[in-house]
Protein backbone atom coordinates (compact mmCIF):
# COMPACT_ATOMS: atom_id res chain seq x y z
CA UNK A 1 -25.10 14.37 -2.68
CA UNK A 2 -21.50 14.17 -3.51
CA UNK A 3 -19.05 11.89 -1.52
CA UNK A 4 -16.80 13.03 1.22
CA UNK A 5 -13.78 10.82 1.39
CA UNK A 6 -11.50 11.12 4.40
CA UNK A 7 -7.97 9.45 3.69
CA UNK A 8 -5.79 8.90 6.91
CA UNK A 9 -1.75 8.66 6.14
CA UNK A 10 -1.95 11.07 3.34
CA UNK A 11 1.47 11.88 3.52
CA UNK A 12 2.77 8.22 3.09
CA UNK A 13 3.85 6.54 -0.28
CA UNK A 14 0.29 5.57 -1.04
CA UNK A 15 -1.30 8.36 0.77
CA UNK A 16 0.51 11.38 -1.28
CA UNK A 17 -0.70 10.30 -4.47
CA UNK A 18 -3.72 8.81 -3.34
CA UNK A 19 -4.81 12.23 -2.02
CA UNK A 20 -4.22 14.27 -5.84
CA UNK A 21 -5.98 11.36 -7.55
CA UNK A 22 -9.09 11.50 -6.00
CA UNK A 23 -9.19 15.34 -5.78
CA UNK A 24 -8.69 15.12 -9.42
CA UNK A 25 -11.96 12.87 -9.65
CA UNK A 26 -14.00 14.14 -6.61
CA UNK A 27 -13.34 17.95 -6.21
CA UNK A 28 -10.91 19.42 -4.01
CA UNK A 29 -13.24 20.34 -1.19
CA UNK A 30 -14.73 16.67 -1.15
CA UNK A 31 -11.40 15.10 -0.52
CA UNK A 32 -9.82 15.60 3.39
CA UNK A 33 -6.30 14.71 3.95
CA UNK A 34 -4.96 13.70 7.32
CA UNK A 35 -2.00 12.53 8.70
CA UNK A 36 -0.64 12.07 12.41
CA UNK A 37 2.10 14.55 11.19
CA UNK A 38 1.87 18.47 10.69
CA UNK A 39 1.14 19.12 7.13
CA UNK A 40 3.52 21.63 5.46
CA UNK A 41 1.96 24.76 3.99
CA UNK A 42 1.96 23.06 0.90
CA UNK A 43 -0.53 20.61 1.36
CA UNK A 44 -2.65 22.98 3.26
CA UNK A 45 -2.98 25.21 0.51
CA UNK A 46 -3.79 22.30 -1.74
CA UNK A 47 -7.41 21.61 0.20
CA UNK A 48 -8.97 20.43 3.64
CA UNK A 49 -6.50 18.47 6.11
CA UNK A 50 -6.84 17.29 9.78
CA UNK A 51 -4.17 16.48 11.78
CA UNK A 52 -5.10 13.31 13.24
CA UNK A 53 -4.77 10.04 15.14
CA UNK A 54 -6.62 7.12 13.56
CA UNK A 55 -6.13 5.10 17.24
CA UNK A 56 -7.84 7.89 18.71
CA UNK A 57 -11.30 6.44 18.37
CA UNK A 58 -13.31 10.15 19.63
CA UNK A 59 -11.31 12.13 17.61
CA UNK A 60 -11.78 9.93 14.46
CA UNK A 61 -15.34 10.29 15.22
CA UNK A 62 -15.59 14.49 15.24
CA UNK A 63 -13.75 14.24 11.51
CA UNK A 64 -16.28 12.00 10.40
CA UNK A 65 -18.84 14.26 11.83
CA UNK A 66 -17.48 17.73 11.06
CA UNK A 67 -16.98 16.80 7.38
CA UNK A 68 -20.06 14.33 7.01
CA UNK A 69 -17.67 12.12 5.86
CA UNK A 70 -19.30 9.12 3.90
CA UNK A 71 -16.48 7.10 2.61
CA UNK A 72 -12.85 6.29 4.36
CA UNK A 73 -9.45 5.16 2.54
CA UNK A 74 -7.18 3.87 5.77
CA UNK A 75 -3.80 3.50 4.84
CA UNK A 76 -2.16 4.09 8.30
CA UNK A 77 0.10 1.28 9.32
CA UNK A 78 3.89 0.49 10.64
CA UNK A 79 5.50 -0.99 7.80
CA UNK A 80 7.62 -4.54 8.10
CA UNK A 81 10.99 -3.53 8.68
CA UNK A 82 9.85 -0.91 11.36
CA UNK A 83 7.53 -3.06 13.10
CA UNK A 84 9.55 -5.86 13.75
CA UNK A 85 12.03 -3.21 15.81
CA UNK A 86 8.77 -2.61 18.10
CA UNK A 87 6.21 -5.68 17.81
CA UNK A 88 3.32 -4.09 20.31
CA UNK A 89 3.59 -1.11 19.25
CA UNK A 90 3.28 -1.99 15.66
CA UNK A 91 0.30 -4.40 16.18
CA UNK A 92 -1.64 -1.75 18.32
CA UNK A 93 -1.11 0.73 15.96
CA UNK A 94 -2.16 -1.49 12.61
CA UNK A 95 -5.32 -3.07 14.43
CA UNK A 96 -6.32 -0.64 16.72
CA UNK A 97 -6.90 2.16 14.17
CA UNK A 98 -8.49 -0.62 12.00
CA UNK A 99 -11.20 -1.39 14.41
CA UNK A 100 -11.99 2.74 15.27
CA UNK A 101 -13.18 2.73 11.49
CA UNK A 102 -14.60 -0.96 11.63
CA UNK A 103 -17.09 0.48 14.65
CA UNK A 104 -18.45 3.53 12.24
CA UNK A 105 -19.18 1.61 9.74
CA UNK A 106 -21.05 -1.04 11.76
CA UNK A 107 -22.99 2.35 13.32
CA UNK A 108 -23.91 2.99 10.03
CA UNK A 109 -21.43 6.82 10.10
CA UNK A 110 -19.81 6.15 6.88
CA UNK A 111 -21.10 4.29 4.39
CA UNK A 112 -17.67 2.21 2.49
CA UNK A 113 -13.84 1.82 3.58
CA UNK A 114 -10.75 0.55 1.79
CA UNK A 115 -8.16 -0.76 4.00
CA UNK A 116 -5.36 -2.31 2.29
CA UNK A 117 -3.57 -5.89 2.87
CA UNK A 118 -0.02 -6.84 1.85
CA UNK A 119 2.11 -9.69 0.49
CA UNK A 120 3.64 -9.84 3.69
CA UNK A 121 0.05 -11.41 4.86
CA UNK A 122 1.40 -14.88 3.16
CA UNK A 123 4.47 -16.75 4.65
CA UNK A 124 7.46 -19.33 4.37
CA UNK A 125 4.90 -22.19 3.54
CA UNK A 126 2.95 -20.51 0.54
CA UNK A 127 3.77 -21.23 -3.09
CA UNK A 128 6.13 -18.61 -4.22
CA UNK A 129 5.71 -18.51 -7.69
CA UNK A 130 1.48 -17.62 -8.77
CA UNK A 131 0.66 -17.16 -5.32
CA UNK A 132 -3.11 -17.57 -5.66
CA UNK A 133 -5.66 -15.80 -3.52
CA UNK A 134 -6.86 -18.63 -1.69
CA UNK A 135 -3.28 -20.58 -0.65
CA UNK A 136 -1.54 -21.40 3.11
CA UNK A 137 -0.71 -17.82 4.64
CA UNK A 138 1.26 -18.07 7.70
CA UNK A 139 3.18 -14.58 7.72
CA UNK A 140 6.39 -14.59 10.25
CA UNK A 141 6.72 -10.56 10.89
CA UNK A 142 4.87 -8.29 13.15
CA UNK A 143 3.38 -6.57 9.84
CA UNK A 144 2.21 -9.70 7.89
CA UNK A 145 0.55 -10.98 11.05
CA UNK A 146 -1.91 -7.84 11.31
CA UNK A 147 -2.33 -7.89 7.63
CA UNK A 148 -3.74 -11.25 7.52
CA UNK A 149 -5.54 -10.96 11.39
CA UNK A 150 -6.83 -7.28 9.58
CA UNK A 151 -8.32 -9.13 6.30
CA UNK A 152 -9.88 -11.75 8.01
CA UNK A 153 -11.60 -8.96 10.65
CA UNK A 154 -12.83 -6.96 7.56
CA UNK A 155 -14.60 -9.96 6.24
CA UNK A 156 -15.65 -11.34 9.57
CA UNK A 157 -17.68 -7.43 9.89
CA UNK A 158 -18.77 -7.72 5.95
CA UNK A 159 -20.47 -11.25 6.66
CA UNK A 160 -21.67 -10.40 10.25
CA UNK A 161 -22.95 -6.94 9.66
CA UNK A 162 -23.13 -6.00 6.28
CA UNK A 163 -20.01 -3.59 6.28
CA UNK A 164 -18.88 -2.64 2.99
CA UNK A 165 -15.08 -3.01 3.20
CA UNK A 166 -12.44 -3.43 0.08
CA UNK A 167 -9.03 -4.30 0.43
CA UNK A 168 -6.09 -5.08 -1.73
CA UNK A 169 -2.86 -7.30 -1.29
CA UNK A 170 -0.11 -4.54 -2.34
CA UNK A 171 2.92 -6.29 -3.85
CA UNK A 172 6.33 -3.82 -2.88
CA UNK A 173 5.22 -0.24 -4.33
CA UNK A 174 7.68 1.97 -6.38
CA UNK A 175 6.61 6.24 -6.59
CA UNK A 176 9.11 8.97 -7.29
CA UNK A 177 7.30 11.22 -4.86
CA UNK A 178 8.15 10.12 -1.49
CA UNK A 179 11.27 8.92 0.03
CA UNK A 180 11.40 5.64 1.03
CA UNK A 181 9.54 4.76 4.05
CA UNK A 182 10.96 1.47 5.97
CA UNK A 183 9.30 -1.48 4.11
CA UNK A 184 11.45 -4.12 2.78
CA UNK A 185 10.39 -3.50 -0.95
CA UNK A 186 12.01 -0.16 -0.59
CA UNK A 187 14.96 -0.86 -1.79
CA UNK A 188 13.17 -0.79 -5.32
CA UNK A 189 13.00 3.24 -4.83
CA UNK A 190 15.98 4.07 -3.16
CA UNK A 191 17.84 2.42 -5.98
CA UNK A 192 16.26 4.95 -8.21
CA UNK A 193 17.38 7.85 -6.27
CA UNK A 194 21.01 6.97 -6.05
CA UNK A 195 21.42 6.44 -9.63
CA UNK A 196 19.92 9.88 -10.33
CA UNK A 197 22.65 11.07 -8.36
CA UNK A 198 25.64 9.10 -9.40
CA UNK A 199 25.99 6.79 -6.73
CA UNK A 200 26.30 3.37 -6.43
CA UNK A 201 23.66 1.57 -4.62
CA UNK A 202 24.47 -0.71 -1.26
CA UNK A 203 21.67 -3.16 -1.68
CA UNK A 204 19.96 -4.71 1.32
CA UNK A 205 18.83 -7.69 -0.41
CA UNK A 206 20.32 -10.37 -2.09
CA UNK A 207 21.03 -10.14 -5.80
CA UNK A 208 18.73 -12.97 -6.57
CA UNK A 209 15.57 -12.14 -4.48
CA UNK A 210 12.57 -11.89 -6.85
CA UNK A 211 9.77 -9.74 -5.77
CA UNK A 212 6.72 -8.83 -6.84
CA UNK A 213 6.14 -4.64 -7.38
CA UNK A 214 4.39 -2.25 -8.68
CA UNK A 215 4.24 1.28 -10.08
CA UNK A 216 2.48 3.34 -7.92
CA UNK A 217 -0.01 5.13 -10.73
CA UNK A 218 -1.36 1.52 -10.94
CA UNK A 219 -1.47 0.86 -7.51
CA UNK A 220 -3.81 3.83 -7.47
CA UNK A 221 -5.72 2.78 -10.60
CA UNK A 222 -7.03 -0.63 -8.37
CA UNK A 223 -7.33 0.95 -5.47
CA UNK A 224 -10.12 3.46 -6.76
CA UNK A 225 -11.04 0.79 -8.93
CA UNK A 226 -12.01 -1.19 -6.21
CA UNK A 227 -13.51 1.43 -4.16
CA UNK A 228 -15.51 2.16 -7.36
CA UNK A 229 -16.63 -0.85 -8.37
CA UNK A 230 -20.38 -1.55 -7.94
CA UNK A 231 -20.53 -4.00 -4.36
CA UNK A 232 -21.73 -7.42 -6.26
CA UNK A 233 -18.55 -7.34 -8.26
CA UNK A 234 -16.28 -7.22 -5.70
CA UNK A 235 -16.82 -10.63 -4.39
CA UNK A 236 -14.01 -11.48 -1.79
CA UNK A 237 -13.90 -9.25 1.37
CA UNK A 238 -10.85 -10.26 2.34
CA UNK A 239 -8.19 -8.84 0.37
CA UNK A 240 -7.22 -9.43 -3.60
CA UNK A 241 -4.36 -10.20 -4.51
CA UNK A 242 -3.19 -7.86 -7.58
CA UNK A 243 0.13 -8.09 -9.57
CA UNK A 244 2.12 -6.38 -12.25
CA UNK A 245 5.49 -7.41 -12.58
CA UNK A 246 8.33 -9.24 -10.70
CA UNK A 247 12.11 -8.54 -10.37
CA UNK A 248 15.48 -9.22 -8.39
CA UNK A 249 17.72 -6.36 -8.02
CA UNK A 250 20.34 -7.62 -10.29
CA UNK A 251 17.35 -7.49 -13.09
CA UNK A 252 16.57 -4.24 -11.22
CA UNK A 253 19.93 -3.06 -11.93
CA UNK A 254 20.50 -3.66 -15.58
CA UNK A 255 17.51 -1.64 -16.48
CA UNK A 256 18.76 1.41 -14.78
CA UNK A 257 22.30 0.33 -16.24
CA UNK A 258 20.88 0.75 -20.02
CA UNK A 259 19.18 4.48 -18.80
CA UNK A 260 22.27 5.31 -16.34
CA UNK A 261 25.45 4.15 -17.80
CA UNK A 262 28.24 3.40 -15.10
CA UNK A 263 25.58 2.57 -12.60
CA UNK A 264 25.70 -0.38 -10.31
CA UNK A 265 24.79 -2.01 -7.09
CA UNK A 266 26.76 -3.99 -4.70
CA UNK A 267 25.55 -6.28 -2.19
CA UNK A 268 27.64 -5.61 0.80
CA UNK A 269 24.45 -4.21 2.79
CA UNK A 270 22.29 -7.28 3.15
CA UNK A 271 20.73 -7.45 6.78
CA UNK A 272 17.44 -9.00 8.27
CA UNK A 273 15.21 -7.56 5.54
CA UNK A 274 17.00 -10.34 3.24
CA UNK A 275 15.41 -13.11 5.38
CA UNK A 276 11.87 -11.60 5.69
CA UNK A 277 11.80 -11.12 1.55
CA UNK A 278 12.77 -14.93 1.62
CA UNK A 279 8.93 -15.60 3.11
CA UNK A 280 7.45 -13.19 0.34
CA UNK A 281 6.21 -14.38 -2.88
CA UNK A 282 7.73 -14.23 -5.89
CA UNK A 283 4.82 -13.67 -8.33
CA UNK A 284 1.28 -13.39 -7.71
CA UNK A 285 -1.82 -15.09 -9.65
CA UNK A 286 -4.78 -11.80 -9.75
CA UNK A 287 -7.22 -13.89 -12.04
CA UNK A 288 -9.84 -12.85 -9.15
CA UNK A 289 -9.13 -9.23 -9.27
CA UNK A 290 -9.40 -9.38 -13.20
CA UNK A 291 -12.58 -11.32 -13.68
CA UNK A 292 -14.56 -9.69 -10.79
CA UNK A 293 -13.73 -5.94 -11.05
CA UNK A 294 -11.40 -5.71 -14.32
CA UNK A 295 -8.18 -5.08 -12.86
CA UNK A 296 -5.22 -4.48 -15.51
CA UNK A 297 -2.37 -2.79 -15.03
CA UNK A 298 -0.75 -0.15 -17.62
CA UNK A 299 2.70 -0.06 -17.05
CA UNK A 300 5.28 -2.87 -17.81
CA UNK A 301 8.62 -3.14 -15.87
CA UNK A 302 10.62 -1.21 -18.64
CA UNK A 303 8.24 1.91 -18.75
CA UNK A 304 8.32 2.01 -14.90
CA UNK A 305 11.75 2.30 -14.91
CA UNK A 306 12.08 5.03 -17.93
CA UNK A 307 9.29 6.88 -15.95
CA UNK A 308 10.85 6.72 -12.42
CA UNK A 309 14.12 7.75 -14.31
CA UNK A 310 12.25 10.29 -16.18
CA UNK A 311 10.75 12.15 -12.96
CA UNK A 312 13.30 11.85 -10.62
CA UNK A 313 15.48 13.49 -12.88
């Protein structure tokens, strides 16, 4: 019997492309979107959808049932910026629809779940450059708090009851399909869509502030990788870390510069999203990731930026 994969925030960053990927591998009918928000006529024409709120632990339930769902990808969450403006809210939201799905899978109603982790989950006191997977993580936002309080649940329910949960430790994420959505890596897409337009950027970080990213194709590549890997091979049930490349914005900016001549950035917009990048990694060791399940990614910092360029335009 074929799978039937329910993903919740399908019409986030992650969510939008995460969605055409695995219709593209599963079958359009075995593939149901959802999202708390109405879905445009658009993506109900493109296959099943339920509007839907993960903290809603019944109505989580009849989707499972109606669809005999067997496998869930949860990417609903309040991002780090947004959070910190509402702290409760943000931690109800991020944990509560965590443990609805946590529950099913302990009742044996769906069989595997990815639910994904961040760098924001490590904090002022880890090593910033090759953060490895097992370091000091003491995240000081809203968001990094139920990351790390979410990975250590989903391994806590993998150990005590045999739930088969996978998770990932995003770095920022960069797509050309959605607008930015209120994380602090943003500013690594918005960038893109003002120099498609001919305007200068107003970045909110400092010039300086290395980050890791990634290109969103590969941050779908590992996340079905993971989900698809057979269960002895993926041997941490935390969350792995996985990396591609790092950058600052001034790097940032002379790549467009070379694509988008006359193009710059000024830094006359930092604000509070400066400071919580400060507790962020700068580059990220994923020899776990690699060895276990074969992680690689495909695209280096120069083709994501020709591509974004490329698309956008």
């Amino acid at each position: 019997m074929a799978d039937k994969i329910l993903v919740l925030g399908s019409s986030g960053q992650i969510g939008t492309d995460l969605v055409e990927s695995l219709r593209e591998a599963y079958g359009n009918d075995n593939v149901v979107a959802s999202d708390l928000r109405e879905p445009s006529a658009e993506r109900l024409a493109q296959g099943p959808f339920e509007q839907l709120n993960a903290m809603d632990a019944e109505a989580v339930f009849e989707v499972i049932k109606k669809h005999g769902i067997t496998q869930v990808y949860h990417l609903v969450a309040m991002l780090s910026a947004t959070a910190e403006k509402m702290p409760m809210k943000g931690w109800d939201l991020n944990m509560t629809s965590l443990f609805n799905f946590m529950e099913l899978i302990k009742e044996g109603h769906i069989s595997k779940m990815y639910w994904p982790s961040s760098i924001a989950a490590f904090g002022p006191n880890t090593p910033v450059n090759d953060t490895p997977q097992y370091t000091v993580m003491d995240p000081g936002t809203v968001y990094g708090i139920s990351k790390l309080s979410g990975e250590l649940w989903c391994d806590y329910y993998n150990k005590k009851y045999g739930c088969d949960i996978r998770g990932l430790r995003y770095p920022g994420l960069i797509s050309y399909k959605t607008e930015p959505g209120g994380g602090t890596t943003d500013y690594a897409v918005d960038i893109f869509h003002k120099a498609v337009k001919g305007e200068d950027y107003h970045c909110f970080l400092s010039e300086d502030r290395r980050l890791p990213m990634m290109y969103m194709p590969d941050a779908i590549k590992a996340t079905i990788g993971i989900m698809e890997a057979p269960a002895e091979q993926v041997k941490i049930r935390t969350s792995y870390n996985v990396a591609s490349f790092s950058f600052t914005p001034r790097e940032l900016n002379a790549l467009i510069q070379k694509e988008v001549p006359g193009f710059k950035t000024l830094y006359d917009a930092v604000d509070e999203r400066d400071a919580i990048a400060a507790g962020w990694p700068q580059s990220i060791n994923d020899s776990e990731a690699r060895a276990h399940w074969g992680w690689k990614p495909d695209f280096s910092l120069e083709a994501m930026v020709k591509d974004m360029l490329k698309n956008l335009k």
